[in-house]
Every structure is written in C-alpha cells, then in structure tokens.
PDB file of N, CA and C in Angstrom:
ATOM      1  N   UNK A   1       0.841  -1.181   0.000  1.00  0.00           N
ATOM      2  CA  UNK A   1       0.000   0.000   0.000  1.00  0.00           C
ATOM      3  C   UNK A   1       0.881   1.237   0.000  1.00  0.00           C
ATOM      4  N   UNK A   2       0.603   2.137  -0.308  1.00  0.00           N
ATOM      5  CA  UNK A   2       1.467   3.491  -1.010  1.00  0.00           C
ATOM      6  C   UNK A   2       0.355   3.999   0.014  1.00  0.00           C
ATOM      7  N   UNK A   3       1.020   5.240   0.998  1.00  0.00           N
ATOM      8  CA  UNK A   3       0.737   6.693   1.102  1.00  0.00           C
ATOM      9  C   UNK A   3       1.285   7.834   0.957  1.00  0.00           C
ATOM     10  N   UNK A   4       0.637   9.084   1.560  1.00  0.00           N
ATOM     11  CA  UNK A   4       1.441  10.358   1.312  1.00  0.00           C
ATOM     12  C   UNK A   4       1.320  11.485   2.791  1.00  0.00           C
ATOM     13  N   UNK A   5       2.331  11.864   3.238  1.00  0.00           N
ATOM     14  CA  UNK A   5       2.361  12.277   4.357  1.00  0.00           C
ATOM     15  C   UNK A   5       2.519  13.865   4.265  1.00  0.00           C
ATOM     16  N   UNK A   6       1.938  14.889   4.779  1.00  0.00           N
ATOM     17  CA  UNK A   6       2.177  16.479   4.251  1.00  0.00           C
ATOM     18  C   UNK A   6       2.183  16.985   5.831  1.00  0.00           C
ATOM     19  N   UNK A   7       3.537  17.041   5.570  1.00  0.00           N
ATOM     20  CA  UNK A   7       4.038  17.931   7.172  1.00  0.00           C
ATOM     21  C   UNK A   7       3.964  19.399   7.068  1.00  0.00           C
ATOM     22  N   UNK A   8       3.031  19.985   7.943  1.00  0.00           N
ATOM     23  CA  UNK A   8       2.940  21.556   8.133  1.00  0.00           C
ATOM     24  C   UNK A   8       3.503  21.864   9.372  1.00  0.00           C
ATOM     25  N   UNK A   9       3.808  22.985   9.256  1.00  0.00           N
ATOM     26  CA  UNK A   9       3.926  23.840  10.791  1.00  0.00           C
ATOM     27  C   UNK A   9       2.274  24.173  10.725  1.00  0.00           C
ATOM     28  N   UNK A  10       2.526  23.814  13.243  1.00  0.00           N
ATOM     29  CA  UNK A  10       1.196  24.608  13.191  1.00  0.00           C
ATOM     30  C   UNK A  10       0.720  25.807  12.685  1.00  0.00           C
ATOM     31  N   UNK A  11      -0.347  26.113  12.505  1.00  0.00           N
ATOM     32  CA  UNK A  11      -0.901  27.513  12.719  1.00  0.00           C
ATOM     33  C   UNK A  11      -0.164  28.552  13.437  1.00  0.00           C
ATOM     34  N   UNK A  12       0.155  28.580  14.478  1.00  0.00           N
ATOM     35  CA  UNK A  12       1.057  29.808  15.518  1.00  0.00           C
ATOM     36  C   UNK A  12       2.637  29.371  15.181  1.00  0.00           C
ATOM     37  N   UNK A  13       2.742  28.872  14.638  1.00  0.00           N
ATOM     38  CA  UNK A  13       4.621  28.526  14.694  1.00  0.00           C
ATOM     39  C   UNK A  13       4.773  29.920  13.549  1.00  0.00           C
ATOM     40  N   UNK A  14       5.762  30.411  13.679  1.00  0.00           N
ATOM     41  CA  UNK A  14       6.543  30.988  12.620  1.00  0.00           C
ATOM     42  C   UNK A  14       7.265  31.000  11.619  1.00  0.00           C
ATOM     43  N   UNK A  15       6.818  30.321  10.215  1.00  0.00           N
ATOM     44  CA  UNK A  15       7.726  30.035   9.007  1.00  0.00           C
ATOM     45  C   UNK A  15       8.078  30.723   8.539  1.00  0.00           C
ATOM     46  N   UNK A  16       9.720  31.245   9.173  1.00  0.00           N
ATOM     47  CA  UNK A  16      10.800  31.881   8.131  1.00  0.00           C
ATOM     48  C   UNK A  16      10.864  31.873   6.668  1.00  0.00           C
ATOM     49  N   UNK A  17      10.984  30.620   6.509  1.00  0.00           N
ATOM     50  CA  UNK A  17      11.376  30.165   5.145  1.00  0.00           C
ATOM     51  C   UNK A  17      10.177  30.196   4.295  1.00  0.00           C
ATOM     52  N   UNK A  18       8.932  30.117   4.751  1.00  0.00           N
ATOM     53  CA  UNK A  18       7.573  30.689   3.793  1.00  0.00           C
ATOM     54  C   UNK A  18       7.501  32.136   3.683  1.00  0.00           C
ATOM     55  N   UNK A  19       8.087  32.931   4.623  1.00  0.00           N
ATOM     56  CA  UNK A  19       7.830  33.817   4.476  1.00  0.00           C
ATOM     57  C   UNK A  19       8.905  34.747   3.636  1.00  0.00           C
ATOM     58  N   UNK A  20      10.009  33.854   3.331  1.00  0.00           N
ATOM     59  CA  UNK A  20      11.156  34.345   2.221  1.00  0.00           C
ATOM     60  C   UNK A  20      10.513  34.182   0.832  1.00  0.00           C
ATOM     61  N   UNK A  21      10.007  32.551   0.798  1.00  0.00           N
ATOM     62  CA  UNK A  21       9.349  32.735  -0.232  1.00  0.00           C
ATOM     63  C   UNK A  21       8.407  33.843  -0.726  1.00  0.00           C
ATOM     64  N   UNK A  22       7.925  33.641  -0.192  1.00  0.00           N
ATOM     65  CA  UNK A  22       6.731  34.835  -0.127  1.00  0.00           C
ATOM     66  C   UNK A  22       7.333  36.181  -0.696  1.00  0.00           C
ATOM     67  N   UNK A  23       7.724  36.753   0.253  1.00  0.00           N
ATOM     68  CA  UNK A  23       8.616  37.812  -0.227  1.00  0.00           C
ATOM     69  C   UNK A  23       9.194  37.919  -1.761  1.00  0.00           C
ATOM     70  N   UNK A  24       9.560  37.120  -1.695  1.00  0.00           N
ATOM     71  CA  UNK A  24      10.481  36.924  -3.052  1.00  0.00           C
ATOM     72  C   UNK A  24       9.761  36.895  -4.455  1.00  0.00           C
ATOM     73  N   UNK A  25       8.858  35.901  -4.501  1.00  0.00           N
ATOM     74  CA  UNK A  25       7.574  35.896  -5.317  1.00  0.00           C
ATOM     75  C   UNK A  25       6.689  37.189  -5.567  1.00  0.00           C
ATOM     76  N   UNK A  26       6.956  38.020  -3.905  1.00  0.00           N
ATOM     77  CA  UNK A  26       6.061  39.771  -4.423  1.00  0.00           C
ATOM     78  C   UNK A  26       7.325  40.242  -4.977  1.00  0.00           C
ATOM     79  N   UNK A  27       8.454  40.182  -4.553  1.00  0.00           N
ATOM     80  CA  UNK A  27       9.421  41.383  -5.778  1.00  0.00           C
ATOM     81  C   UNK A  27       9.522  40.478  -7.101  1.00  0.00           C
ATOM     82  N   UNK A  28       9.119  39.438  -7.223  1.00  0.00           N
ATOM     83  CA  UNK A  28       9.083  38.880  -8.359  1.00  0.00           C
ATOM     84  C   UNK A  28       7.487  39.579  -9.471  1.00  0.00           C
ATOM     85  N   UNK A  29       6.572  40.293  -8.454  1.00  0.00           N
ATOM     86  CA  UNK A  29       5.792  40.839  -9.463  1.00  0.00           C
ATOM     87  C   UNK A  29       4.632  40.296  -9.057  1.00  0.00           C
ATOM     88  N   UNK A  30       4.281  39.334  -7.943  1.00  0.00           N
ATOM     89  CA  UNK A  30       3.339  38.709  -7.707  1.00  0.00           C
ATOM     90  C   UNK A  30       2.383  39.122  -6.763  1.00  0.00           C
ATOM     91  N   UNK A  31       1.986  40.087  -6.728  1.00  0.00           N
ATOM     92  CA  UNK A  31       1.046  40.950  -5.869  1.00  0.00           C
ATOM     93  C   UNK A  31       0.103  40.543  -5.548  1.00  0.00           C
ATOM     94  N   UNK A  32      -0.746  40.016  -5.723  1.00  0.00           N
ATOM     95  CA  UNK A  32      -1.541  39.064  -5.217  1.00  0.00           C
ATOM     96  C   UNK A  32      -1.334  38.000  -4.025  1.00  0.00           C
ATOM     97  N   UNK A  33      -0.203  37.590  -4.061  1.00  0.00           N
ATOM     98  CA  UNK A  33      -0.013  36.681  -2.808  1.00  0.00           C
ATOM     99  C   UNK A  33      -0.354  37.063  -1.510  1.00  0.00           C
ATOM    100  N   UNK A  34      -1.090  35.987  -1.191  1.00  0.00           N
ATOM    101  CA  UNK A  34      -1.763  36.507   0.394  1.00  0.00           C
ATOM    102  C   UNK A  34      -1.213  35.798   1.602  1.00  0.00           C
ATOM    103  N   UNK A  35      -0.553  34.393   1.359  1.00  0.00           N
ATOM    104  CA  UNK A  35       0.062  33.575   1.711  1.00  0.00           C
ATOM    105  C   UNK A  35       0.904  32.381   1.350  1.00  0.00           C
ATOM    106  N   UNK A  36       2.074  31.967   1.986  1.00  0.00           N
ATOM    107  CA  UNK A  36       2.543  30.855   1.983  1.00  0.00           C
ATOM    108  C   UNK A  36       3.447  29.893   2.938  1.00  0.00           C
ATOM    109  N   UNK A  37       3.100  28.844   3.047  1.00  0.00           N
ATOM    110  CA  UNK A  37       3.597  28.417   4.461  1.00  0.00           C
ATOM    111  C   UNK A  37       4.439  27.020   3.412  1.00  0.00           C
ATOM    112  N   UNK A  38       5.724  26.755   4.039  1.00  0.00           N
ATOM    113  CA  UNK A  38       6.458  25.508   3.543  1.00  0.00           C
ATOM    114  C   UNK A  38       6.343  24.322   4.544  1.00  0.00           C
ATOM    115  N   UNK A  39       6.549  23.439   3.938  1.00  0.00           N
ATOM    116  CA  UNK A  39       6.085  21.478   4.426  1.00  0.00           C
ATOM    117  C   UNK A  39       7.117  21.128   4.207  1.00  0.00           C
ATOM    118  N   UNK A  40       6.679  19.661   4.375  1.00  0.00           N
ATOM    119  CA  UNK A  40       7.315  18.498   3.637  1.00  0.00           C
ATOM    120  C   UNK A  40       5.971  17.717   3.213  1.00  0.00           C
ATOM    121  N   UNK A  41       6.538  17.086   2.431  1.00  0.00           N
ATOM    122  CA  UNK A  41       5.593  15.678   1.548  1.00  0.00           C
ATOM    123  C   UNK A  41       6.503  14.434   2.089  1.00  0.00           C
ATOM    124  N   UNK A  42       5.763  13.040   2.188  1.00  0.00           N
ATOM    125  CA  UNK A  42       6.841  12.028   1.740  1.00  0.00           C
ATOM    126  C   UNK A  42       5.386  11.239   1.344  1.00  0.00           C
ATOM    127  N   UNK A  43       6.029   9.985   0.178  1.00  0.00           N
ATOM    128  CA  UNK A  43       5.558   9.410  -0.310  1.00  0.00           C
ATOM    129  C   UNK A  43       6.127   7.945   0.340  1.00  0.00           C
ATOM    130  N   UNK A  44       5.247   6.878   0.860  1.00  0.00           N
ATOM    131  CA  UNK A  44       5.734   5.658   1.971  1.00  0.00           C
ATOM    132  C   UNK A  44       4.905   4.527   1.283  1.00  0.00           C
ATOM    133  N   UNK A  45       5.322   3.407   0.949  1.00  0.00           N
ATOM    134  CA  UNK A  45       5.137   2.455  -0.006  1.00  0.00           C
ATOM    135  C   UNK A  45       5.333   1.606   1.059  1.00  0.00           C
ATOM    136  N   UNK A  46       4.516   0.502   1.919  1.00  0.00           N
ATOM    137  CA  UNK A  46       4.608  -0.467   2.547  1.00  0.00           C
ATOM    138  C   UNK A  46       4.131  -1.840   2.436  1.00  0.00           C
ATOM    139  N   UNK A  47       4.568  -2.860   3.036  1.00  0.00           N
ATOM    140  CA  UNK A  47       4.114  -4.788   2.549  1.00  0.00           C
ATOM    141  C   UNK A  47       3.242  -4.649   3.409  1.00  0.00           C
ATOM    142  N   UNK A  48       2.133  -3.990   3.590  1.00  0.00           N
ATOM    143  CA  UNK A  48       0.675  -4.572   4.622  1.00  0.00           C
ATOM    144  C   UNK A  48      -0.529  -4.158   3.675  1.00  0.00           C
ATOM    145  N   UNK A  49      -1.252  -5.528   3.949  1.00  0.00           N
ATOM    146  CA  UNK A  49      -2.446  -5.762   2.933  1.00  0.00           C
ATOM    147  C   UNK A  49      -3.873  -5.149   3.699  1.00  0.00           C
ATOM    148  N   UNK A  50      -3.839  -4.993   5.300  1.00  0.00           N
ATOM    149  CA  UNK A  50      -4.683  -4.496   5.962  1.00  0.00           C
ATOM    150  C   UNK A  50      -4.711  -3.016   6.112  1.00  0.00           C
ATOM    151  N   UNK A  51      -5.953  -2.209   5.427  1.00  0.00           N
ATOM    152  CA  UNK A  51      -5.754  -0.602   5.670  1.00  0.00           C
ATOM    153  C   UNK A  51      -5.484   0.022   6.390  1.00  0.00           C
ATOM    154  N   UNK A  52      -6.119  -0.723   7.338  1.00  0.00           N
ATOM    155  CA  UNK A  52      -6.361   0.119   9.183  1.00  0.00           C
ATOM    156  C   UNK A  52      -4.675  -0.705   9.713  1.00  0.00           C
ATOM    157  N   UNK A  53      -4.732  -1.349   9.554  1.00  0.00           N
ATOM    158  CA  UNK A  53      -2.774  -1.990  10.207  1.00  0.00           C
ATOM    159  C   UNK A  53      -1.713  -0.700   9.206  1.00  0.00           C
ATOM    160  N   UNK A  54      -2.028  -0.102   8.047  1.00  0.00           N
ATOM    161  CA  UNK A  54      -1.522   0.079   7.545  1.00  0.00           C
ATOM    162  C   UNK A  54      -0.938   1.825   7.386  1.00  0.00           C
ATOM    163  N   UNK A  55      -2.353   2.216   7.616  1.00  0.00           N
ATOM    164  CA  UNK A  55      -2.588   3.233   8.525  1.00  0.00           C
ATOM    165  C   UNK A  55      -1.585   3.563   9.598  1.00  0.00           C
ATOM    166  N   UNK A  56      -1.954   2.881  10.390  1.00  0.00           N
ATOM    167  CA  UNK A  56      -1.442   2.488  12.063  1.00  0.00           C
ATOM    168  C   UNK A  56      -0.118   2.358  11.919  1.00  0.00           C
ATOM    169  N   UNK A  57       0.756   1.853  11.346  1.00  0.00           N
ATOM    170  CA  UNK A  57       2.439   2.254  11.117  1.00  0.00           C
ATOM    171  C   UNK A  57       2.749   3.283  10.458  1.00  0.00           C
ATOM    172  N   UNK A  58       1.914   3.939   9.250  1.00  0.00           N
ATOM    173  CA  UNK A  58       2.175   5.453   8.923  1.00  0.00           C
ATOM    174  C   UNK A  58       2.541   6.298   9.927  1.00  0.00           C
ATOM    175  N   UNK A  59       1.083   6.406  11.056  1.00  0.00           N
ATOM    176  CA  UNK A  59       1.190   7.188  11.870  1.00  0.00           C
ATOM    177  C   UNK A  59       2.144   6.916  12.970  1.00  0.00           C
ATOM    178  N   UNK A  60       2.674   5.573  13.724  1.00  0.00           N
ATOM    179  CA  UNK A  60       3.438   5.750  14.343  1.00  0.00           C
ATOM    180  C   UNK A  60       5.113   6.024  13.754  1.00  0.00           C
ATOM    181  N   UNK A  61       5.494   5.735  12.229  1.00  0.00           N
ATOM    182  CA  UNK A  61       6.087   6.401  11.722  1.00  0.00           C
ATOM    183  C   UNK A  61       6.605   7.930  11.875  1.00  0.00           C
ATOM    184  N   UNK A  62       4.995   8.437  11.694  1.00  0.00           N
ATOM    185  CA  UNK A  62       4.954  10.448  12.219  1.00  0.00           C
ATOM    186  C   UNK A  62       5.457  10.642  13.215  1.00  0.00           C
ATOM    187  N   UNK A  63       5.030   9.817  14.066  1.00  0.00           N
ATOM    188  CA  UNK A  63       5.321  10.493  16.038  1.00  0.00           C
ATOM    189  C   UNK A  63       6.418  10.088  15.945  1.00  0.00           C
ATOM    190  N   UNK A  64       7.275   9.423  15.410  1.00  0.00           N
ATOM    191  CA  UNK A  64       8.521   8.828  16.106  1.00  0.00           C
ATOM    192  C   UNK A  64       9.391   9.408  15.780  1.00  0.00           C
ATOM    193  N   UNK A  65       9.680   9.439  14.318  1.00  0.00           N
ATOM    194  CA  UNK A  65      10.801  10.023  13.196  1.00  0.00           C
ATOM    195  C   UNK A  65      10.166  11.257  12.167  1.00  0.00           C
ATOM    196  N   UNK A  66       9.508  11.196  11.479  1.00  0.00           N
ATOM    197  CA  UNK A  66       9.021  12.317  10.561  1.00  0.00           C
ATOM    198  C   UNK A  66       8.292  13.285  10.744  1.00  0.00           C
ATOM    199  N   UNK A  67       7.979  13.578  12.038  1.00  0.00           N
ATOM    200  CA  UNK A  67       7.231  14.660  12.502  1.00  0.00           C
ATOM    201  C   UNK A  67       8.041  14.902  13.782  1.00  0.00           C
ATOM    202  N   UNK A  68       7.843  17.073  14.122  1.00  0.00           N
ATOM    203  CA  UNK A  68       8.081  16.938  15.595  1.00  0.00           C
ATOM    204  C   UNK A  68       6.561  17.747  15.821  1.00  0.00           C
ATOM    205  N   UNK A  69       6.438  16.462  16.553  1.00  0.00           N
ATOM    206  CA  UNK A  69       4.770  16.964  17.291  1.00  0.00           C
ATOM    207  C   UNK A  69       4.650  18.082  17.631  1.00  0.00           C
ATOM    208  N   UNK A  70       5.745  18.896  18.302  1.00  0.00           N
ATOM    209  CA  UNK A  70       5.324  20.024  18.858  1.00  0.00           C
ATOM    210  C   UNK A  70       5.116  21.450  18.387  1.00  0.00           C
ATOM    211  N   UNK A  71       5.650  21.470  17.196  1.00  0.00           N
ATOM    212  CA  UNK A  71       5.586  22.579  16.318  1.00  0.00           C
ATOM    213  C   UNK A  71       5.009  22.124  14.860  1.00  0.00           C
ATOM    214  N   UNK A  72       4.849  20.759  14.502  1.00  0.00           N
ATOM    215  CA  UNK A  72       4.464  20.483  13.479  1.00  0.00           C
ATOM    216  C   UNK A  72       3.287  19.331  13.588  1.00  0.00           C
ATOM    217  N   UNK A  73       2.058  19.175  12.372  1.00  0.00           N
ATOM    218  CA  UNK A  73       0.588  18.929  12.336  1.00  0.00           C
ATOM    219  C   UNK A  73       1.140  17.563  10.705  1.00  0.00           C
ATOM    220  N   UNK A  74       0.762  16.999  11.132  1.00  0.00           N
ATOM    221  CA  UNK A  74       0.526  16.215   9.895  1.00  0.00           C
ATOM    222  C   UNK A  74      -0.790  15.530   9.000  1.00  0.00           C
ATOM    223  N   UNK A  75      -0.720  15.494   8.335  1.00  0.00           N
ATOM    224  CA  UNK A  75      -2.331  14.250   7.007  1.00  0.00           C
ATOM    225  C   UNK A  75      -1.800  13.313   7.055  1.00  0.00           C
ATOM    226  N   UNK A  76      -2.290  12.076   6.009  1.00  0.00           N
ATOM    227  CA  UNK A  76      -1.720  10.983   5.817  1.00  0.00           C
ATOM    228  C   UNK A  76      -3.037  10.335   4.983  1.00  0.00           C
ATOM    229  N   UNK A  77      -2.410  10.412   3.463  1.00  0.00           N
ATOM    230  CA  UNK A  77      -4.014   9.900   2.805  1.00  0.00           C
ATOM    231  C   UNK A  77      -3.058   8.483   2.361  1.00  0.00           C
ATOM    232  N   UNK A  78      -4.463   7.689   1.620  1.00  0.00           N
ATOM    233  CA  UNK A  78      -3.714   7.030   0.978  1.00  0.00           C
ATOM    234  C   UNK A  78      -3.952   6.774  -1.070  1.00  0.00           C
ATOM    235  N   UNK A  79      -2.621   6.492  -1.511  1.00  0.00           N
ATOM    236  CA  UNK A  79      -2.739   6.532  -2.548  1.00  0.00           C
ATOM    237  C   UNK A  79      -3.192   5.634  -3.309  1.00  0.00           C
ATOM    238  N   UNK A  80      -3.789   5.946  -4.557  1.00  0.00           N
ATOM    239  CA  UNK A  80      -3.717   4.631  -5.778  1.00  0.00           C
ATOM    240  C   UNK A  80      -3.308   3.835  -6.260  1.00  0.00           C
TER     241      UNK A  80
END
C-alpha cells in the first residue's frame, strides 16, 4: 500500500522560510499573494495488505521520526 504524508507547521509557529518565499515571489511581481507556508511531503510504499494496520504504522512512523509533534501537524491519505 502506497501513502502520502504532508508535514505543516502549526498555525502559531513561525515560518521563516515561507515567508522568504513569499517575499520573493512579491518582488518577483506577484502581488496578489496573500500567503505561503512551507512542508514536507513524503511518499511511503509499505508490505501490509490491511488498511487500518496500515494506517497504524504510517502514523506511528509520524510520532517517532518524521514529525516533531510540537511545532508540526501532519495528514496521511492514501494513494492509488
């Protein structure tokens, strides 16, 4: 089973680095921009045939290694 994991900062954390982007994109001419906040993605391809088992190691995946809970919110869909 294939999923996809999209790491955000919370809401109240402060993204530097979105907010360079950002910046950069308005002297680039882009006036319109109202926002942008940077992630991560990962894409996780695993040998379990059960959804909900399958699920269930994604997420303890997140808490352990690919997320830090405390400043960062994660999804976790799954793919086609």
């Amino acid at each position: 089973m294939k999923f996809s994991v999209t790491v955000t900062l919370k809401k109240d954390v402060l993204d530097p680095q979105g907010k360079v982007v950002q910046n950069t994109l308005f002297n680039l001419g882009l006036k319109n921009l109202k926002n942008i906040r940077q992630g991560k993605y990962f894409e996780i391809e695993i040998n379990e045939q059960d959804e909900k088992k399958a699920e269930n190691m994604i997420n303890e995946m997140c808490q352990k290694l690919l997320v830090n809970l405390i400043i960062e919110d994660y999804q976790i869909n799954k793919l086609q």
